[in-house]
N, C-alpha and C. Protein backbone atom coordinates (compact mmCIF):
# COMPACT_ATOMS: atom_id res chain seq x y z
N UNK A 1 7.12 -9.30 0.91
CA UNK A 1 6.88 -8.54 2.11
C UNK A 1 8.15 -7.77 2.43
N UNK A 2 8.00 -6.60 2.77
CA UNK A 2 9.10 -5.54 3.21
C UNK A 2 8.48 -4.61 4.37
N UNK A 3 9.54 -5.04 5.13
CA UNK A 3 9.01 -4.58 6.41
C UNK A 3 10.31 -3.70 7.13
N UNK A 4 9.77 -2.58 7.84
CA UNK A 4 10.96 -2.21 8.76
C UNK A 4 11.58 -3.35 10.24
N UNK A 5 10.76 -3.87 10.16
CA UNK A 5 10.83 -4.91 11.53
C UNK A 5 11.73 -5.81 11.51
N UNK A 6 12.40 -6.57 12.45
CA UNK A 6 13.49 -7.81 12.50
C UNK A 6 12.65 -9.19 11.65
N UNK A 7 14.04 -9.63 10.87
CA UNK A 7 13.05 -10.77 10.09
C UNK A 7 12.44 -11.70 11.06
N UNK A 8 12.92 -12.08 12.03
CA UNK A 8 11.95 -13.40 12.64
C UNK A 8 10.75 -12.60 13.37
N UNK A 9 10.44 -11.21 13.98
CA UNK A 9 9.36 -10.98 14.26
C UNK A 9 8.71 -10.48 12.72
N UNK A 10 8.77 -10.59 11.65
CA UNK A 10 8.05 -10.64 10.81
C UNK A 10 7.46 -11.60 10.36
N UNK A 11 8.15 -12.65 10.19
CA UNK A 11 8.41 -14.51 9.97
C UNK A 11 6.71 -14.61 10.96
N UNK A 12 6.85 -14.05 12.51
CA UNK A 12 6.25 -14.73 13.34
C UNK A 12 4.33 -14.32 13.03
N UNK A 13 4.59 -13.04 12.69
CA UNK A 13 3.25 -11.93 12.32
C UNK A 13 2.89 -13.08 11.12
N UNK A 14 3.12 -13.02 9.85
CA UNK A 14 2.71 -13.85 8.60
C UNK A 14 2.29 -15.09 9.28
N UNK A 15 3.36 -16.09 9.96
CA UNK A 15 2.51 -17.42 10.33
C UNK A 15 1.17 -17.19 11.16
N UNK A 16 1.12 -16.15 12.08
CA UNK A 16 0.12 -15.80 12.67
C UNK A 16 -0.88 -15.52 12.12
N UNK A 17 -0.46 -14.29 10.62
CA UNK A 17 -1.81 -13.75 10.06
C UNK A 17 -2.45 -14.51 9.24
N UNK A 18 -1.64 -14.90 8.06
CA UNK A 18 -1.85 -15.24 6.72
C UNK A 18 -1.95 -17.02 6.79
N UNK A 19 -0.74 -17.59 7.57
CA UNK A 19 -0.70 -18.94 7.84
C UNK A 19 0.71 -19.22 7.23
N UNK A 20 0.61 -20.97 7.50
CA UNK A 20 1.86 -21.46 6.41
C UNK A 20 2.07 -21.45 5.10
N UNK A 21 0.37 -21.58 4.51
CA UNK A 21 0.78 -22.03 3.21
C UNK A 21 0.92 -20.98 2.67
N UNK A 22 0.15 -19.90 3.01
CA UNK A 22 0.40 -18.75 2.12
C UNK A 22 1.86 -17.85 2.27
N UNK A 23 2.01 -17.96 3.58
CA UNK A 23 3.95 -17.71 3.84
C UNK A 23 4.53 -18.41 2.85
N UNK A 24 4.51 -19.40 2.32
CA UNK A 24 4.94 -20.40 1.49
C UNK A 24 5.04 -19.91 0.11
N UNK A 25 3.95 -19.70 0.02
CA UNK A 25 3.74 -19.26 -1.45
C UNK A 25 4.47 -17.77 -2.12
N UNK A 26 5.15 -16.52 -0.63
CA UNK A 26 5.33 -15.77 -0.96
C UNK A 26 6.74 -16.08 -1.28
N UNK A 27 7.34 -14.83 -2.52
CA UNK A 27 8.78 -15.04 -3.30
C UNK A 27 9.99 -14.39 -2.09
N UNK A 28 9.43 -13.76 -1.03
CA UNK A 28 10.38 -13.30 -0.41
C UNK A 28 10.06 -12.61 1.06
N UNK A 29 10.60 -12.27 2.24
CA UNK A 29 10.30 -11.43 2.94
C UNK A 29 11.88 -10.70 3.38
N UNK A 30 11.73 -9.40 3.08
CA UNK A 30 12.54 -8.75 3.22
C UNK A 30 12.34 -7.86 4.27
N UNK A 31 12.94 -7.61 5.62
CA UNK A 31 12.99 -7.28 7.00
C UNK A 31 14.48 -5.75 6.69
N UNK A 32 13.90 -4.84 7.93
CA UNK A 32 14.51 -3.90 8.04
C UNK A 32 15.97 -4.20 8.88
N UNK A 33 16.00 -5.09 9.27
CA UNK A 33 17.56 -5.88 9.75
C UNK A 33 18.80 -6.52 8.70
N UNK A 34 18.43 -6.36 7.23
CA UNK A 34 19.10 -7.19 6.42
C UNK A 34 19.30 -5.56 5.81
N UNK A 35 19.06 -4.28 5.59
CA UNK A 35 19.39 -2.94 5.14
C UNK A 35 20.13 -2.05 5.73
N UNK A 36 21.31 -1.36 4.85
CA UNK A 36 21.68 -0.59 6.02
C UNK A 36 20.96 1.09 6.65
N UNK A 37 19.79 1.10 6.02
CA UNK A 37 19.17 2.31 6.43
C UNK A 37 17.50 1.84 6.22
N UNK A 38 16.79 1.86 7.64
CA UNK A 38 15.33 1.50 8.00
C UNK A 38 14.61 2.69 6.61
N UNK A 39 12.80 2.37 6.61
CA UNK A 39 12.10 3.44 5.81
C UNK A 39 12.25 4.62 6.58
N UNK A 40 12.10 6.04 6.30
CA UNK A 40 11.75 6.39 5.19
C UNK A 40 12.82 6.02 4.09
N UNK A 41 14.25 5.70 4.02
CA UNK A 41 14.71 5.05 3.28
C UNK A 41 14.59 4.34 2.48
N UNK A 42 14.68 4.44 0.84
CA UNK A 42 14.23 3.27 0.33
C UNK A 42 15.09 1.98 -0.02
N UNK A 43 15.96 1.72 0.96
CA UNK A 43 16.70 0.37 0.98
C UNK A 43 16.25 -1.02 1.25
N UNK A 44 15.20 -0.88 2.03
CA UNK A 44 14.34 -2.32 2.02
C UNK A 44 13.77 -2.57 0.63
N UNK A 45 13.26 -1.69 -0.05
CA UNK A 45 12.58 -1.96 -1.51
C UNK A 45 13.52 -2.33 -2.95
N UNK A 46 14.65 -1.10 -2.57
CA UNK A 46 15.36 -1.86 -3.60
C UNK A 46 16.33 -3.08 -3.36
N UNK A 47 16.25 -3.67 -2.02
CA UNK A 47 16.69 -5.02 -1.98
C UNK A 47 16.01 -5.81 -2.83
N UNK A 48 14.64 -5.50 -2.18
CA UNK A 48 13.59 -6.70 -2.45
C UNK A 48 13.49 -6.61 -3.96
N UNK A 49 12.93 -5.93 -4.85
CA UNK A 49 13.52 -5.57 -6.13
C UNK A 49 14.48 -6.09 -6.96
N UNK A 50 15.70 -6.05 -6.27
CA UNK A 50 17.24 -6.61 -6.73
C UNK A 50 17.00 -8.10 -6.59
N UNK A 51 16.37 -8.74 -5.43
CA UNK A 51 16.43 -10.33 -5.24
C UNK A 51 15.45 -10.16 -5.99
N UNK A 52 14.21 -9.88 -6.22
CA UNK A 52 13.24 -10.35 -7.10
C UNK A 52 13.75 -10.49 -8.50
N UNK A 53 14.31 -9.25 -8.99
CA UNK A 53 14.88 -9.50 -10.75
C UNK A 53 13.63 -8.82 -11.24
N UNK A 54 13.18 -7.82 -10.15
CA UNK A 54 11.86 -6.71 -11.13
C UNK A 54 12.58 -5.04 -11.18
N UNK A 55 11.71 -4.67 -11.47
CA UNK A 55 12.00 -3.00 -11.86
C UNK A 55 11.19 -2.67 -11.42
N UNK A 56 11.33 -1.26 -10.68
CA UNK A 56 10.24 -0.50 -9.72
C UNK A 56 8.95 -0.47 -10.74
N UNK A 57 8.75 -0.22 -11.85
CA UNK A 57 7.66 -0.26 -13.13
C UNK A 57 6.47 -1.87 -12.87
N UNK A 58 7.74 -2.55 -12.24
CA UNK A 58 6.69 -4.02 -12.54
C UNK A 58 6.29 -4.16 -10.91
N UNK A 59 6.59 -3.19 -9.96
CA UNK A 59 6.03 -3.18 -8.79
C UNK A 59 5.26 -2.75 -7.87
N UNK A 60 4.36 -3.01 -7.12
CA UNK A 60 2.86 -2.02 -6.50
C UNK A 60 3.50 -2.42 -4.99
N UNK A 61 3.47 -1.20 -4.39
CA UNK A 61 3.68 -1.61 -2.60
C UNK A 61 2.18 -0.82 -2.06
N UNK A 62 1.82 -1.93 -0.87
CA UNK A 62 0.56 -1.41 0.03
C UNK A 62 1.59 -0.91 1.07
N UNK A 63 1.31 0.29 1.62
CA UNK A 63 2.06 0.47 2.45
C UNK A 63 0.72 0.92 4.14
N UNK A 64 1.43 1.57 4.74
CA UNK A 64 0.21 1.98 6.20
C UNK A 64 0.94 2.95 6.89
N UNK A 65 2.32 3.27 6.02
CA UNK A 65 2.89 4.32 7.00
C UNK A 65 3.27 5.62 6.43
N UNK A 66 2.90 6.69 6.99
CA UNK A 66 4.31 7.50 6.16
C UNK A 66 5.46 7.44 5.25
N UNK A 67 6.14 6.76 6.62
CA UNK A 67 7.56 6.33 6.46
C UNK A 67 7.59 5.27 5.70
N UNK A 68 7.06 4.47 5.55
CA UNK A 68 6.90 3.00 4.40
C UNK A 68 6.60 4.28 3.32
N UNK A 69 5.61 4.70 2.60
CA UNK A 69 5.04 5.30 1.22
C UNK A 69 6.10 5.88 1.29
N UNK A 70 7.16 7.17 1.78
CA UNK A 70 8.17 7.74 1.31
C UNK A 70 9.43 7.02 0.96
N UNK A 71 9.35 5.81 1.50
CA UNK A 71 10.50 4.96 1.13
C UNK A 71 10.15 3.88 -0.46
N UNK A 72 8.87 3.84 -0.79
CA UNK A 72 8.75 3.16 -1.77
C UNK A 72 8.78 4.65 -2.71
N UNK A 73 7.99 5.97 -2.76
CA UNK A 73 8.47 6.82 -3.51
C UNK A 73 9.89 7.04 -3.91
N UNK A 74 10.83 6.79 -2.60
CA UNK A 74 12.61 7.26 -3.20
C UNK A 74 12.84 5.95 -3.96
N UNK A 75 12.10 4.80 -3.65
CA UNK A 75 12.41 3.91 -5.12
C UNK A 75 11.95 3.79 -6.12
N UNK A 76 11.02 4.75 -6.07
CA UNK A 76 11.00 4.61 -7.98
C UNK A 76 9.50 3.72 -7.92
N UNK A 77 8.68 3.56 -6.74
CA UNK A 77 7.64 2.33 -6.61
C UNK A 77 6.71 2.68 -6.24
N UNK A 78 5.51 2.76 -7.49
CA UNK A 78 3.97 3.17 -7.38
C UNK A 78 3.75 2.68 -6.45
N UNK A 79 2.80 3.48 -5.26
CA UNK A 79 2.19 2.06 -4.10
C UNK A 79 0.71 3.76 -3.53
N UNK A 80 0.38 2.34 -3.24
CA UNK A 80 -1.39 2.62 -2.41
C UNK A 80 -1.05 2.43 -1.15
N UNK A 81 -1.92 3.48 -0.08
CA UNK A 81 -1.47 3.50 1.45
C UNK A 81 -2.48 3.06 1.67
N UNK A 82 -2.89 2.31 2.78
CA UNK A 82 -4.22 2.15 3.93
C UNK A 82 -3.68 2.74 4.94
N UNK A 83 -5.06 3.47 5.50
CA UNK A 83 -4.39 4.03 7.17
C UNK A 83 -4.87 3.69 7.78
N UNK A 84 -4.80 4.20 9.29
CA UNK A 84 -4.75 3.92 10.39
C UNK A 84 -4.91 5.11 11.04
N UNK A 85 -5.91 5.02 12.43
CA UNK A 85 -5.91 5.89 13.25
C UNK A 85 -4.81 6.53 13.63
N UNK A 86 -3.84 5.90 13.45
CA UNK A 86 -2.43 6.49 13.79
C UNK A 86 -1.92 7.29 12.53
N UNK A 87 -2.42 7.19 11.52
CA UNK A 87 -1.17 7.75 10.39
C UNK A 87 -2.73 8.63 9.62
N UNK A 88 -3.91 8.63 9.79
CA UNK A 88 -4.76 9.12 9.46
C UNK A 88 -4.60 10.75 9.02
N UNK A 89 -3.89 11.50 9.50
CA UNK A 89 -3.64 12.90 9.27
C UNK A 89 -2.13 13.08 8.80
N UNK A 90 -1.59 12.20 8.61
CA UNK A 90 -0.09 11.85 7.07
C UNK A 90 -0.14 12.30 5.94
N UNK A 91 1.17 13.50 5.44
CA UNK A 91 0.67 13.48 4.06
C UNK A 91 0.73 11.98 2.98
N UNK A 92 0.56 11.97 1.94
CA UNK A 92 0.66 10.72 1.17
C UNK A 92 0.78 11.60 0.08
N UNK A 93 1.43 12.32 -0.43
CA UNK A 93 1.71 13.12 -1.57
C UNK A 93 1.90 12.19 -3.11
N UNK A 94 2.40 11.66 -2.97
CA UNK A 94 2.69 10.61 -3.84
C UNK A 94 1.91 9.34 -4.02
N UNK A 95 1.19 9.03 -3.02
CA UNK A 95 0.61 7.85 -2.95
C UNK A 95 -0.52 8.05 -4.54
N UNK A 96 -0.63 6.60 -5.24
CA UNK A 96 -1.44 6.67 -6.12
C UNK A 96 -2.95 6.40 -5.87
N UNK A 97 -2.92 6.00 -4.67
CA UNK A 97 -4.52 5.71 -4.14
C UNK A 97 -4.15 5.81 -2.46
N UNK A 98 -5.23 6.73 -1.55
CA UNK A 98 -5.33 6.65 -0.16
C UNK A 98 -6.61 5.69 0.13
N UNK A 99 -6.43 4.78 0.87
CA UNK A 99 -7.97 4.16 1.24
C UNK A 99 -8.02 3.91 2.32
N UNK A 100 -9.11 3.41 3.29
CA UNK A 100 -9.60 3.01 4.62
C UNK A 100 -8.96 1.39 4.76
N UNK A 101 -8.90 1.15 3.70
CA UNK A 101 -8.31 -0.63 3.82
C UNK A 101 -8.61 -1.17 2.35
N UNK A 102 -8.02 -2.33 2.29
CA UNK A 102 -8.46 -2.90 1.19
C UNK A 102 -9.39 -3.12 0.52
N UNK A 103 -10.82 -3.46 1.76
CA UNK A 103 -11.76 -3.68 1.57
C UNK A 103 -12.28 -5.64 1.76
N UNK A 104 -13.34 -5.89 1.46
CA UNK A 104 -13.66 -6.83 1.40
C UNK A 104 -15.82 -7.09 1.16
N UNK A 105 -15.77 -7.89 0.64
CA UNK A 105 -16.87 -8.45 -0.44
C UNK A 105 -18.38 -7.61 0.65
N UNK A 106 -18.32 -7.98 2.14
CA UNK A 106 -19.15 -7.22 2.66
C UNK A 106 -18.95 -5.96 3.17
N UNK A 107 -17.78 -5.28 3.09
CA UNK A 107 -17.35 -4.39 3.51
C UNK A 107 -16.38 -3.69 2.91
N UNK A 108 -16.89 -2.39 2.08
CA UNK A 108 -15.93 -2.32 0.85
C UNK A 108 -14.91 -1.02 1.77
N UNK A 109 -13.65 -0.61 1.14
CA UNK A 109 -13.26 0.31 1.36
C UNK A 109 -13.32 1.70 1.10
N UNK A 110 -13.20 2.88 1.57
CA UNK A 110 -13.25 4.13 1.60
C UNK A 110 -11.89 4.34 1.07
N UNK A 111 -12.59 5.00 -0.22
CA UNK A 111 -11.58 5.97 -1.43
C UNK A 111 -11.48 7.65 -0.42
N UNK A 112 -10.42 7.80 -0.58
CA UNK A 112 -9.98 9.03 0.46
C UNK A 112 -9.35 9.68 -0.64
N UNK A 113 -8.12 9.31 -1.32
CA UNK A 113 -7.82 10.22 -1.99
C UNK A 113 -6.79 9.74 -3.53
N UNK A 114 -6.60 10.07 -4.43
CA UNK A 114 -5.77 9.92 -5.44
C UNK A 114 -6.43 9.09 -6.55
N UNK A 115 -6.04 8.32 -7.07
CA UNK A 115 -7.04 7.25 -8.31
C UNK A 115 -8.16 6.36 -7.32
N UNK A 116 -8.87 6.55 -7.77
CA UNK A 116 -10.24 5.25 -7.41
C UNK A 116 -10.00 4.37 -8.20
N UNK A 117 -9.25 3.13 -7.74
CA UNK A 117 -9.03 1.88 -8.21
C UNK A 117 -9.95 0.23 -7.83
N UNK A 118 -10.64 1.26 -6.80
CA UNK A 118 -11.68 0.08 -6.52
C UNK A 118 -12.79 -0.79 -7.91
N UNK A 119 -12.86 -1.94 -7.38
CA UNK A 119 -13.21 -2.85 -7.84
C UNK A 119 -14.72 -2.47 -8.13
N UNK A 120 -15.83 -2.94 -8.71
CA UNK A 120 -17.14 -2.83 -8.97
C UNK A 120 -18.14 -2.94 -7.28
N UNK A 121 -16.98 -3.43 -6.41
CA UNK A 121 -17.69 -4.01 -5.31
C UNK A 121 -17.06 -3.67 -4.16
N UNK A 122 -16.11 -2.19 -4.29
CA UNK A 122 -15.42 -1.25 -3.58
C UNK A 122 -14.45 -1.75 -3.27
N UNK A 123 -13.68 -3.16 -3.62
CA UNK A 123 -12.53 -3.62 -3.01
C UNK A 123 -11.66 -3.63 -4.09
N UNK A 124 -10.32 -3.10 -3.16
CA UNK A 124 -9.34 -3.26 -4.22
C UNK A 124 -8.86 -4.87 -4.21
N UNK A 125 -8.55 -5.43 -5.48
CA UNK A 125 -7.89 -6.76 -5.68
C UNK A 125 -6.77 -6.50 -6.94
N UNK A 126 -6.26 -7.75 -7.47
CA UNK A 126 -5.13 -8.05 -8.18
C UNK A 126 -5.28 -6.75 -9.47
N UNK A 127 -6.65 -6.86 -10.28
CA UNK A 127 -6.96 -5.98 -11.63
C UNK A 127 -6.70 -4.47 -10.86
N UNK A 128 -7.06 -4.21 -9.64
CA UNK A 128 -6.85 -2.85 -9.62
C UNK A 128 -5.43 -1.99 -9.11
N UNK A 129 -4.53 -3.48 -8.45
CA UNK A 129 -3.17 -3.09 -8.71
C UNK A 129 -2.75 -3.22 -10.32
N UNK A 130 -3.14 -3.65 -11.39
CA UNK A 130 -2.82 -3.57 -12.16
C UNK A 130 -2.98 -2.41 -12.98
N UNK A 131 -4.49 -1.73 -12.44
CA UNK A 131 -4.90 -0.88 -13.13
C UNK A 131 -3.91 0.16 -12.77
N UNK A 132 -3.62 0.53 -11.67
CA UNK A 132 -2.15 0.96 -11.29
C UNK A 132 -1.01 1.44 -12.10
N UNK A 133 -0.56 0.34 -12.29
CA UNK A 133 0.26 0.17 -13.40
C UNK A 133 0.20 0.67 -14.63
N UNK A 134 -1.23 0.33 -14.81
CA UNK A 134 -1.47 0.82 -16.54
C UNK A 134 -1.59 1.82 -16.48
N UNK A 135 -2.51 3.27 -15.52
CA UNK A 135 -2.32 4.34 -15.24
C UNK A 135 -1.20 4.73 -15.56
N UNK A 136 0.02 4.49 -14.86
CA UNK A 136 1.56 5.01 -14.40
C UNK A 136 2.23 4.97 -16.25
N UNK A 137 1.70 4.14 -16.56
CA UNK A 137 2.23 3.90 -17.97
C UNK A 137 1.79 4.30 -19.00
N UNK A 138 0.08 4.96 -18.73
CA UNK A 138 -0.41 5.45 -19.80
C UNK A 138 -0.85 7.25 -19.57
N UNK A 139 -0.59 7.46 -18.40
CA UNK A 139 -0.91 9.00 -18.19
C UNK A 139 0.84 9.40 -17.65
N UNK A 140 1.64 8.80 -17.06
CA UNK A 140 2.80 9.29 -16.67
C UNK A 140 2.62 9.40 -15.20
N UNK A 141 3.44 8.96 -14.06
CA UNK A 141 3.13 9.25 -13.04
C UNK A 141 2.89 10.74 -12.17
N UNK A 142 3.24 11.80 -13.13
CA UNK A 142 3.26 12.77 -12.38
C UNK A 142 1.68 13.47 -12.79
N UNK A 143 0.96 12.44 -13.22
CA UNK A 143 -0.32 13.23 -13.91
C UNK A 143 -1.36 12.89 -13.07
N UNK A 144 -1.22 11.91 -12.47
CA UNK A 144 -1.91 11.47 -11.35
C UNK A 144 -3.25 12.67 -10.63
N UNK A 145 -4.41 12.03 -10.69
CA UNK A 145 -5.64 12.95 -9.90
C UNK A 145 -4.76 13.26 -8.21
N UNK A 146 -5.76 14.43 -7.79
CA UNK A 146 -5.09 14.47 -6.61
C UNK A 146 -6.52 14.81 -5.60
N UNK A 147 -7.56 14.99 -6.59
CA UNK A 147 -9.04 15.37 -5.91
C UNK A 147 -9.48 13.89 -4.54
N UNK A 148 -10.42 14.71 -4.00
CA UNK A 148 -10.69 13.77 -2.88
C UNK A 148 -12.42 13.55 -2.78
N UNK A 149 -12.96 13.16 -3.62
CA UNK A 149 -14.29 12.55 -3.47
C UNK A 149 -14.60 12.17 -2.27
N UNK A 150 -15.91 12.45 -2.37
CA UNK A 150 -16.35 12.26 -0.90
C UNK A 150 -16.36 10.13 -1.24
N UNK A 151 -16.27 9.87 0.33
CA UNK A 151 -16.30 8.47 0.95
C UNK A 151 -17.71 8.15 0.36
N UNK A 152 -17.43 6.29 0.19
CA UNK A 152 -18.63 5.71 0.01
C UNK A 152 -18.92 5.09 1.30
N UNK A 153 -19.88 5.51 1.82
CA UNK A 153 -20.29 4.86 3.55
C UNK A 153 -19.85 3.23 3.16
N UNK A 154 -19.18 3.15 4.69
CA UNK A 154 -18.43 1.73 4.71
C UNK A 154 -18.56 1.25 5.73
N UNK A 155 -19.52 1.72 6.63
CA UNK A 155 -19.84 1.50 8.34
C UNK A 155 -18.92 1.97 9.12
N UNK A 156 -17.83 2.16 8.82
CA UNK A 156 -16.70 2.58 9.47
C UNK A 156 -16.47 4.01 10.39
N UNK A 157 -16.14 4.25 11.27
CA UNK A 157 -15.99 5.44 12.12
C UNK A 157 -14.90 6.19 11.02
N UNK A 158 -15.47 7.50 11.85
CA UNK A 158 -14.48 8.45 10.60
C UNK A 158 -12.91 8.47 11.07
N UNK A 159 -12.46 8.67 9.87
CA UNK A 159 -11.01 8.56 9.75
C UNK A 159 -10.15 9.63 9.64
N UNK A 160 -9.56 10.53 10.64
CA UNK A 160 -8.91 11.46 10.27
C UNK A 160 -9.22 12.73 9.38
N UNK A 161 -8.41 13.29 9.12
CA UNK A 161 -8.78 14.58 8.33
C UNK A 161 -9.36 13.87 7.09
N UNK A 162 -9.56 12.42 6.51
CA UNK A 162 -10.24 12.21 5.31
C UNK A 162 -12.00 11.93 5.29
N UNK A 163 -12.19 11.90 6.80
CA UNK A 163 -13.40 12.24 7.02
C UNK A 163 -14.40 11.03 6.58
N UNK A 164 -14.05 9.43 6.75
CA UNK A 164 -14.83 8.66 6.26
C UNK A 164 -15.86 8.52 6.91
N UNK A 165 -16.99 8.47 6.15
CA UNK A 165 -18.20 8.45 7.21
C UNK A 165 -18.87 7.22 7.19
N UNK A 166 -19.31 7.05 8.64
CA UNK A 166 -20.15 5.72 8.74
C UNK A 166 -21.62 5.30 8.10
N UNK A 167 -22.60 4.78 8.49
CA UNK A 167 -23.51 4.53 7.91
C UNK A 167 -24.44 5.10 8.78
């Protein structure tokens, strides 16, 4: 986890969201208080990076902001945005996939813009960050689609200039 936020109000969000055990299970949380320059900067990433012992190549960031996706771009780090009513009309120039959210088994996500990495069942999971990867490695990152298919209805109210439509 890499966050612009102070580590203990990050600490506090994870026990809240995710729980203990899965806080547990993660290799790190890296907070915008331990860098000397917040995102769009990419100093939170290549911390986290450096303590991990990976290379931007072996790494996927979800990001939700602007300022988060331009800071994993100045590192060198493929990543997929979800938005938000708030960041809904953001460019994401770089982003390798734009979506409505991750998705989930009854409720898949809305492909907005860049690779369609969704799953058979509209959700992105682990194979389609991977697929990610294999993209970046087998077309080159700068080859990347940039077309915007229309949305697969997701019940969802529309989203910004990507126009997701409900059911």
């Amino acid at each position: 986890m890499a966050s612009t936020s102070a580590q203990h109000s990050v600490e506090a969000v994870l026990r809240s969201v995710v729980g203990a055990d899965i806080r547990a299970r993660m290799s790190g949380v890296y907070a915008g208080d331990i860098v000397p320059a917040k995102k769009p900067a990419p100093d939170i990433y290549l911390l986290a990076l450096r303590e991990l012992g990976r290379s931007a190549e072996e790494a996927i960031v979800v990001e939700d902001s602007e300022s988060g996706a331009l800071a994993a771009a100045r590192a060198g780090v493929p990543h997929l945005v979800t938005i938000s009513h708030f960041t809904a009309d953001d460019p994401f120039p770089d982003a390798r996939a734009v979506l409505s959210d991750l998705g989930e088994p009854t409720a898949p996500t809305c492909f907005l813009a860049g690779k369609d990495v969704r799953n058979n069942h509209g959700v992105v999971d682990l194979r389609s960050l991977h697929r990610i990867r294999a993209q970046d490695q087998s077309t080159g990152a700068g080859e990347r689609s940039r077309r915007r298919p229309a949305c697969r209805p997701t019940g969802r109210a529309r989203v910004g200039r990507f126009g997701c439509s409900s059911r």
